[in-house]
PDB file of N, CA and C in Angstrom:
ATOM      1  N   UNK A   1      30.713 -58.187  27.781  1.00  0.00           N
ATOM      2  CA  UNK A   1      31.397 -57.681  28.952  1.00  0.00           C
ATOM      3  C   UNK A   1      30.622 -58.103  30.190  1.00  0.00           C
ATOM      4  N   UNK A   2      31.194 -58.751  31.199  1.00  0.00           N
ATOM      5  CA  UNK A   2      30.571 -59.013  32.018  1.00  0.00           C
ATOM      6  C   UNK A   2      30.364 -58.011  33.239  1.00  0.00           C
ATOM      7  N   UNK A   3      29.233 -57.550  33.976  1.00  0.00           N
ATOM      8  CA  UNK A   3      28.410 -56.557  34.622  1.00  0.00           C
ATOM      9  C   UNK A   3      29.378 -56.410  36.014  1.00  0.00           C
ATOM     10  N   UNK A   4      30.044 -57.436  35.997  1.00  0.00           N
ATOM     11  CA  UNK A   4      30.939 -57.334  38.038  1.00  0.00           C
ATOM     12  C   UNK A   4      32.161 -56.753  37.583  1.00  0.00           C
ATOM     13  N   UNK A   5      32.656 -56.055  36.485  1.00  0.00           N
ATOM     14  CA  UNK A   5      33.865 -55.818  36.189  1.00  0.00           C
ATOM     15  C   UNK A   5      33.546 -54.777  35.799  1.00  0.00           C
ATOM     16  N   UNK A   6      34.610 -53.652  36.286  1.00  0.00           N
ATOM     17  CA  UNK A   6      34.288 -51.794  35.743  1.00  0.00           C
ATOM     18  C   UNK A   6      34.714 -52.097  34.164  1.00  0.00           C
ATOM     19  N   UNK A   7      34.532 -50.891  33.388  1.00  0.00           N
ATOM     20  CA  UNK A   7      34.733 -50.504  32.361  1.00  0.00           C
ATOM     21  C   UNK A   7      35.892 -50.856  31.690  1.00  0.00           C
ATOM     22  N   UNK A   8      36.933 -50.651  32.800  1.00  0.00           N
ATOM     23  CA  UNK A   8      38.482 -50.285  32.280  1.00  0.00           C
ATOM     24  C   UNK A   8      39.348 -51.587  32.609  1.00  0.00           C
ATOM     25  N   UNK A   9      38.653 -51.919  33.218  1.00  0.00           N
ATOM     26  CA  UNK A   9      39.340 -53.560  33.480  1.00  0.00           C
ATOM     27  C   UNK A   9      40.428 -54.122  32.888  1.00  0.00           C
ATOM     28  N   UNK A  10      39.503 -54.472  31.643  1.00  0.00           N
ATOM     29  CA  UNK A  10      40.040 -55.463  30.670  1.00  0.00           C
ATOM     30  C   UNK A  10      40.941 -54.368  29.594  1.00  0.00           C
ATOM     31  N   UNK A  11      40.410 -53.227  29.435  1.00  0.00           N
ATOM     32  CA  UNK A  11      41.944 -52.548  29.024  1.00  0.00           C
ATOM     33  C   UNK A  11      43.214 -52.699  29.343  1.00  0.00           C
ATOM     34  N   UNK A  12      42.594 -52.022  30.516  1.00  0.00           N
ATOM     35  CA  UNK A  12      44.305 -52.370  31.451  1.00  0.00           C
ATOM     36  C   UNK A  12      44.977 -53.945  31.824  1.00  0.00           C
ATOM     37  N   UNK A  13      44.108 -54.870  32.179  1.00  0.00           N
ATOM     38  CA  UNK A  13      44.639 -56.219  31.819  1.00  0.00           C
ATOM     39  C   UNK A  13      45.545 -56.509  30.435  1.00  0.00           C
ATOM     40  N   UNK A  14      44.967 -55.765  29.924  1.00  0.00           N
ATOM     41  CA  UNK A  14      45.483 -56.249  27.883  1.00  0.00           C
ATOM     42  C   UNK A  14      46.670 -55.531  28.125  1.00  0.00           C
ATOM     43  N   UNK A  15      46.676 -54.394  28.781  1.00  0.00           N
ATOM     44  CA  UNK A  15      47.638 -53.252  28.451  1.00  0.00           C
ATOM     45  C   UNK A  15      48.993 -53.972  29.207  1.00  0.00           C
ATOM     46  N   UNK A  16      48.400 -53.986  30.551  1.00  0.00           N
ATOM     47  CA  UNK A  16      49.331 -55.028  31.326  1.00  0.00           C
ATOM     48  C   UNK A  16      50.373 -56.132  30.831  1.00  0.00           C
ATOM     49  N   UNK A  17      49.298 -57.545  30.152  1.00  0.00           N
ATOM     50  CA  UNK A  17      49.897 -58.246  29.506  1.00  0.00           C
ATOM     51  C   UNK A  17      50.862 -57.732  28.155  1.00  0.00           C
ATOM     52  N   UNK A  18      50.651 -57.061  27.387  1.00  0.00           N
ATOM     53  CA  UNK A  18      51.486 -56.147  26.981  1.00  0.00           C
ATOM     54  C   UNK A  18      52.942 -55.982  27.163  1.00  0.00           C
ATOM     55  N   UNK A  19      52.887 -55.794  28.457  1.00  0.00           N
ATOM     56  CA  UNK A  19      54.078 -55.333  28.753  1.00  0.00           C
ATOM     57  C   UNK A  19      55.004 -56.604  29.237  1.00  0.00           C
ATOM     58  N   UNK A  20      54.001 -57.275  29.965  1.00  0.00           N
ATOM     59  CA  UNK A  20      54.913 -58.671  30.592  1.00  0.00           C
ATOM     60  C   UNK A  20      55.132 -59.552  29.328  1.00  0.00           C
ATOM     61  N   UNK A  21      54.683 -59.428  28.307  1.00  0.00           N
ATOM     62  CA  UNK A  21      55.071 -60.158  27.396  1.00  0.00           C
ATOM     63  C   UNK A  21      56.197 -59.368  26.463  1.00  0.00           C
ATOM     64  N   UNK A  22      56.348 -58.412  26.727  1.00  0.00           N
ATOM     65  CA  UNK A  22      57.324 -57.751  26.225  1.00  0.00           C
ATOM     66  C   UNK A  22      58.511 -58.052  26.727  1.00  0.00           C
ATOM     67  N   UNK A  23      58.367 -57.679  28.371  1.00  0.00           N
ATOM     68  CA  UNK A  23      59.226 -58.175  29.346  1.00  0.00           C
ATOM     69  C   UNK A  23      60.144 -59.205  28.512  1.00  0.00           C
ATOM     70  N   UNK A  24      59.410 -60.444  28.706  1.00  0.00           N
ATOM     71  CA  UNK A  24      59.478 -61.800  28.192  1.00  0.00           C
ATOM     72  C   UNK A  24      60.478 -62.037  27.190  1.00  0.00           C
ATOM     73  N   UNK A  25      60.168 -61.193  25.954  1.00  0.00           N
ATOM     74  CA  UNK A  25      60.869 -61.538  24.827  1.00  0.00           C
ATOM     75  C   UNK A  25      62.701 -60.531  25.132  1.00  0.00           C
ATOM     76  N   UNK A  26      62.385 -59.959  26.032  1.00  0.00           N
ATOM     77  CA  UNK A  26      63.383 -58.740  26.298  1.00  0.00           C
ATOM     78  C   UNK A  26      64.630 -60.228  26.782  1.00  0.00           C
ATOM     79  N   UNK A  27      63.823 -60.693  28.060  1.00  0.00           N
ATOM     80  CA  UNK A  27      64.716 -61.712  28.523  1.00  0.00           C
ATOM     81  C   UNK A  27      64.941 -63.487  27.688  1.00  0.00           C
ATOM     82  N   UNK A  28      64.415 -63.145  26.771  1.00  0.00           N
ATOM     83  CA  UNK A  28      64.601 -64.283  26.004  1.00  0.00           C
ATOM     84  C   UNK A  28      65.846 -63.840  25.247  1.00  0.00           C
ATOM     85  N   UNK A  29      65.661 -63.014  24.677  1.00  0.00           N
ATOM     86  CA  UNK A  29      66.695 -62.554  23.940  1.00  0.00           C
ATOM     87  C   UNK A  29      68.200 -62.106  24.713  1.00  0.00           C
ATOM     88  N   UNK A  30      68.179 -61.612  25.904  1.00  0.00           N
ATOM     89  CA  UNK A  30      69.332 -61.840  26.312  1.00  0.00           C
ATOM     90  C   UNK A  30      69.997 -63.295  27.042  1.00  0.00           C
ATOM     91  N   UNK A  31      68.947 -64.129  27.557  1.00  0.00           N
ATOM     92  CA  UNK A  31      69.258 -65.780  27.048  1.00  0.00           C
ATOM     93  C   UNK A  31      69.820 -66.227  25.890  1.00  0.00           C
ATOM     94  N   UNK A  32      69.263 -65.479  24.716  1.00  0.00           N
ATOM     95  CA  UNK A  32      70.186 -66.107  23.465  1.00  0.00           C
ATOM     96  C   UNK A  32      71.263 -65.605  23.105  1.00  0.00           C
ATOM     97  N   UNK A  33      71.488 -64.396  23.126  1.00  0.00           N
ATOM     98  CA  UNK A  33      72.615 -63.570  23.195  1.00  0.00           C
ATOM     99  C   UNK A  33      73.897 -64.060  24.504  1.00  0.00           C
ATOM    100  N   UNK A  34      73.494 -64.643  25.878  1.00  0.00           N
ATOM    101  CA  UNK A  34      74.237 -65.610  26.463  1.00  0.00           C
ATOM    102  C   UNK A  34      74.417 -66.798  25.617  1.00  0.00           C
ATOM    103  N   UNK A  35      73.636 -67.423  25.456  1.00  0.00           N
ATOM    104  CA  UNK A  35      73.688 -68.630  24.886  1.00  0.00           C
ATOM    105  C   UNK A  35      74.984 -68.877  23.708  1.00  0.00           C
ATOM    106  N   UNK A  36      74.765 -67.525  22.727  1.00  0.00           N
ATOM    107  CA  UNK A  36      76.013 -67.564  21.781  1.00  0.00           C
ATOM    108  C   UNK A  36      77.074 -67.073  22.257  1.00  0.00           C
ATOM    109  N   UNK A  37      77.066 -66.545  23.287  1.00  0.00           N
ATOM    110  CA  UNK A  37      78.249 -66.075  23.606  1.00  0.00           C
ATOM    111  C   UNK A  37      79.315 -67.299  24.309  1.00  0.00           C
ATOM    112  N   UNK A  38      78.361 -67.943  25.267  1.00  0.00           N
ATOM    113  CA  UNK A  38      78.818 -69.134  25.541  1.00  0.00           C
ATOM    114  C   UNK A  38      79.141 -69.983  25.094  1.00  0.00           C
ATOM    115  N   UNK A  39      78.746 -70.371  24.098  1.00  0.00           N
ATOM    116  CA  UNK A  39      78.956 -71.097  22.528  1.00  0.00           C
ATOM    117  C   UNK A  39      79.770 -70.885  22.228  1.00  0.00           C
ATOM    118  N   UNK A  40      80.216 -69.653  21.723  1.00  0.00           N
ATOM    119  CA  UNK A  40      81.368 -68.893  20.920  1.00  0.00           C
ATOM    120  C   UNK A  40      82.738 -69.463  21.984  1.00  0.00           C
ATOM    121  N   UNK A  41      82.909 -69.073  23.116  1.00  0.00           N
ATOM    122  CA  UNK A  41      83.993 -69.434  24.111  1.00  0.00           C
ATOM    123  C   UNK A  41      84.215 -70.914  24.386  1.00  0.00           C
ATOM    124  N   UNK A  42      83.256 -72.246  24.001  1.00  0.00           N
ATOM    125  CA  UNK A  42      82.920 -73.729  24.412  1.00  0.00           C
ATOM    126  C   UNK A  42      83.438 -73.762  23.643  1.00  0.00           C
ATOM    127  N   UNK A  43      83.279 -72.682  22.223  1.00  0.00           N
ATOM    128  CA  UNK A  43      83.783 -73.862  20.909  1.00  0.00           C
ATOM    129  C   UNK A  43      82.402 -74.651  20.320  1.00  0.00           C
ATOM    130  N   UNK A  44      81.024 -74.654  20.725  1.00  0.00           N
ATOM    131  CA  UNK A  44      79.808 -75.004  20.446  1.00  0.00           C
ATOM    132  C   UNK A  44      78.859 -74.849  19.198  1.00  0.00           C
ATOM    133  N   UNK A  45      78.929 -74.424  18.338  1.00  0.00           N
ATOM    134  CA  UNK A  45      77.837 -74.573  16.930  1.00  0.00           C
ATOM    135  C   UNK A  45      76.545 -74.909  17.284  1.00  0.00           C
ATOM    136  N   UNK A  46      76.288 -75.561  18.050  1.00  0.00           N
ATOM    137  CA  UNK A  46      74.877 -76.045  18.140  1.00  0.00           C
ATOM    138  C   UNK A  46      74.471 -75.090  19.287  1.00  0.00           C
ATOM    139  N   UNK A  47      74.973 -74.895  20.565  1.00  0.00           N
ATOM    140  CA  UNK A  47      74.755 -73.964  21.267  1.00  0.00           C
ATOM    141  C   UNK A  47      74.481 -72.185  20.624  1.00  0.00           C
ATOM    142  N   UNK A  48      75.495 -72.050  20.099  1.00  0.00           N
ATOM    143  CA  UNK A  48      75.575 -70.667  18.989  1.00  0.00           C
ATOM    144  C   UNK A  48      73.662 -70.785  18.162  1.00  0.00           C
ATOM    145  N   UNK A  49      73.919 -71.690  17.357  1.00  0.00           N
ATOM    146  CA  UNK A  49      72.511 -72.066  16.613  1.00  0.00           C
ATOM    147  C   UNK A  49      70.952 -71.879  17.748  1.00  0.00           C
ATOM    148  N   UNK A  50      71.575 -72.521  18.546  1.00  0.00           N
ATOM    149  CA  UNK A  50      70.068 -72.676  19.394  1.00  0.00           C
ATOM    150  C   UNK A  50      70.006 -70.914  20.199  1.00  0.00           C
ATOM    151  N   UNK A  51      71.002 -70.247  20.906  1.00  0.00           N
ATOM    152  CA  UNK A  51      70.991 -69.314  20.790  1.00  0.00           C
ATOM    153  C   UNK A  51      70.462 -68.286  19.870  1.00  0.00           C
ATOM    154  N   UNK A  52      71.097 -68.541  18.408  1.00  0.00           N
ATOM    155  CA  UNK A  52      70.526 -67.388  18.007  1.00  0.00           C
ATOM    156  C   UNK A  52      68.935 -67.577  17.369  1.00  0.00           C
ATOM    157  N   UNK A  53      68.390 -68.941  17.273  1.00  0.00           N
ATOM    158  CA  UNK A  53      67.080 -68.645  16.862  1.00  0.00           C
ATOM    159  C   UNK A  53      66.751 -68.756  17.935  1.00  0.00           C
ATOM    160  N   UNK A  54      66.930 -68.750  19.231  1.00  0.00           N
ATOM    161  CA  UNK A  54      65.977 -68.015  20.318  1.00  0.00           C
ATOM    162  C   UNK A  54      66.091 -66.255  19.908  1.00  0.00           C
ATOM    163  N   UNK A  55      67.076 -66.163  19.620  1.00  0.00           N
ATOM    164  CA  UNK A  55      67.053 -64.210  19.700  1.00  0.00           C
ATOM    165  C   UNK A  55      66.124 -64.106  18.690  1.00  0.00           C
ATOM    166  N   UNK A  56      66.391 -64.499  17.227  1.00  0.00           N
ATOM    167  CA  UNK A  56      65.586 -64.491  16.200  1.00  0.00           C
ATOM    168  C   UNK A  56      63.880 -64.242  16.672  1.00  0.00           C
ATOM    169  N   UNK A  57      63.660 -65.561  17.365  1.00  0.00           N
ATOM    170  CA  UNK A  57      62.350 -65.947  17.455  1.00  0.00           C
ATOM    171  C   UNK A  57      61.849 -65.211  18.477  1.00  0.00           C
ATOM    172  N   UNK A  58      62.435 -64.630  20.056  1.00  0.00           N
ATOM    173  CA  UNK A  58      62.072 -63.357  20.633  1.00  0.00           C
ATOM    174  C   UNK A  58      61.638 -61.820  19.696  1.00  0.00           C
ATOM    175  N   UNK A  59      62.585 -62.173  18.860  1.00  0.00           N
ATOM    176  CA  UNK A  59      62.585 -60.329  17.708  1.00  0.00           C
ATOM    177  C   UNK A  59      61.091 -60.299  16.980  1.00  0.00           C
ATOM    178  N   UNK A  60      61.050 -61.833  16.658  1.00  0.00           N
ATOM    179  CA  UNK A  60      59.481 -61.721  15.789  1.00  0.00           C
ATOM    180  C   UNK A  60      58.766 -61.527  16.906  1.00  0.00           C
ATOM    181  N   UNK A  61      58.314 -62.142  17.988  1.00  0.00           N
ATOM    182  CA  UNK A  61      57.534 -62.074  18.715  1.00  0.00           C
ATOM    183  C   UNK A  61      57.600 -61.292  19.574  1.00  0.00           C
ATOM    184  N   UNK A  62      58.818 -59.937  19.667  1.00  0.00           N
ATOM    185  CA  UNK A  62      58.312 -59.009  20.230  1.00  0.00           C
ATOM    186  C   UNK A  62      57.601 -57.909  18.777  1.00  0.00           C
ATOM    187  N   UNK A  63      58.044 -58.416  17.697  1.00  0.00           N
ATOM    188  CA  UNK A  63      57.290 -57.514  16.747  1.00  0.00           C
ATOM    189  C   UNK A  63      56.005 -57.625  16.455  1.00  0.00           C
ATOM    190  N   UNK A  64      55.838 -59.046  16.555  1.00  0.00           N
ATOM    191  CA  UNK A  64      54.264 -59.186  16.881  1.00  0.00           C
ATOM    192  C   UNK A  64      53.357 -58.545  17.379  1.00  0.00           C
ATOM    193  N   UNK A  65      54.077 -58.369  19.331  1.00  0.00           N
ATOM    194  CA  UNK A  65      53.009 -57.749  20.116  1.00  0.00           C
ATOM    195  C   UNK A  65      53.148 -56.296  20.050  1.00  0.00           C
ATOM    196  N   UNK A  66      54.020 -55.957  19.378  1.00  0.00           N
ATOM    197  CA  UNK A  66      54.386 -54.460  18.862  1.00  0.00           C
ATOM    198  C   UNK A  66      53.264 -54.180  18.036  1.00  0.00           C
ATOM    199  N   UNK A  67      52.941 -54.948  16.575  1.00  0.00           N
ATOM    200  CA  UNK A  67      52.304 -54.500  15.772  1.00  0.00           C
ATOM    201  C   UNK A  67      50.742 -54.998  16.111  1.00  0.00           C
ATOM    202  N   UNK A  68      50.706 -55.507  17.037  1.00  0.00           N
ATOM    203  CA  UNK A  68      48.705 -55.960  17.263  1.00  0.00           C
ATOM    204  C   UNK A  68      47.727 -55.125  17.575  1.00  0.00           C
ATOM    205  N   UNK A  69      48.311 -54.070  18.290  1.00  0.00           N
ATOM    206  CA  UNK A  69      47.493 -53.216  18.372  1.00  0.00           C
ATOM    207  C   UNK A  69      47.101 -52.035  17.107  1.00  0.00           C
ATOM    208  N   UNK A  70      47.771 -52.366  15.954  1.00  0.00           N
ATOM    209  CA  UNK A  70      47.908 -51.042  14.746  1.00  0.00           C
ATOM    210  C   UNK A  70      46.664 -51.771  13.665  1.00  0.00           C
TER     211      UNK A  70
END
């Protein structure tokens, strides 16, 4: 720990990031959830596809930062 930084610092930094990465996957996932929806109305398959493993891949990675701290 370095001596120019209080105690609680780097908690709350972690705690912080936390959340903005939560943020993150929140709005990823309603990107993909657009994405298929838009798809669905184009007539698109590949759009639909790329959509939903963005939602997919937001869900793990908000379960991720869900479970790191346990």
């Amino acid at each position: 720990m370095n001596r120019d930084t209080p105690a609680g610092s780097v908690a709350e930094k972690e705690s912080t990031m936390k959340y903005v990465l939560a943020l993150v996957a929140l709005l990823a996932i309603a990107i993909g959830v657009g994405g298929i929806l838009y798809g669905e109305a184009d007539d698109s398959p590949g759009l639909q596809l790329l959509g939903g493993a963005l939602v997919v891949g937001a869900f793990a990675f908000g379960v991720r930062i869900a479970r790191r701290d346990r």
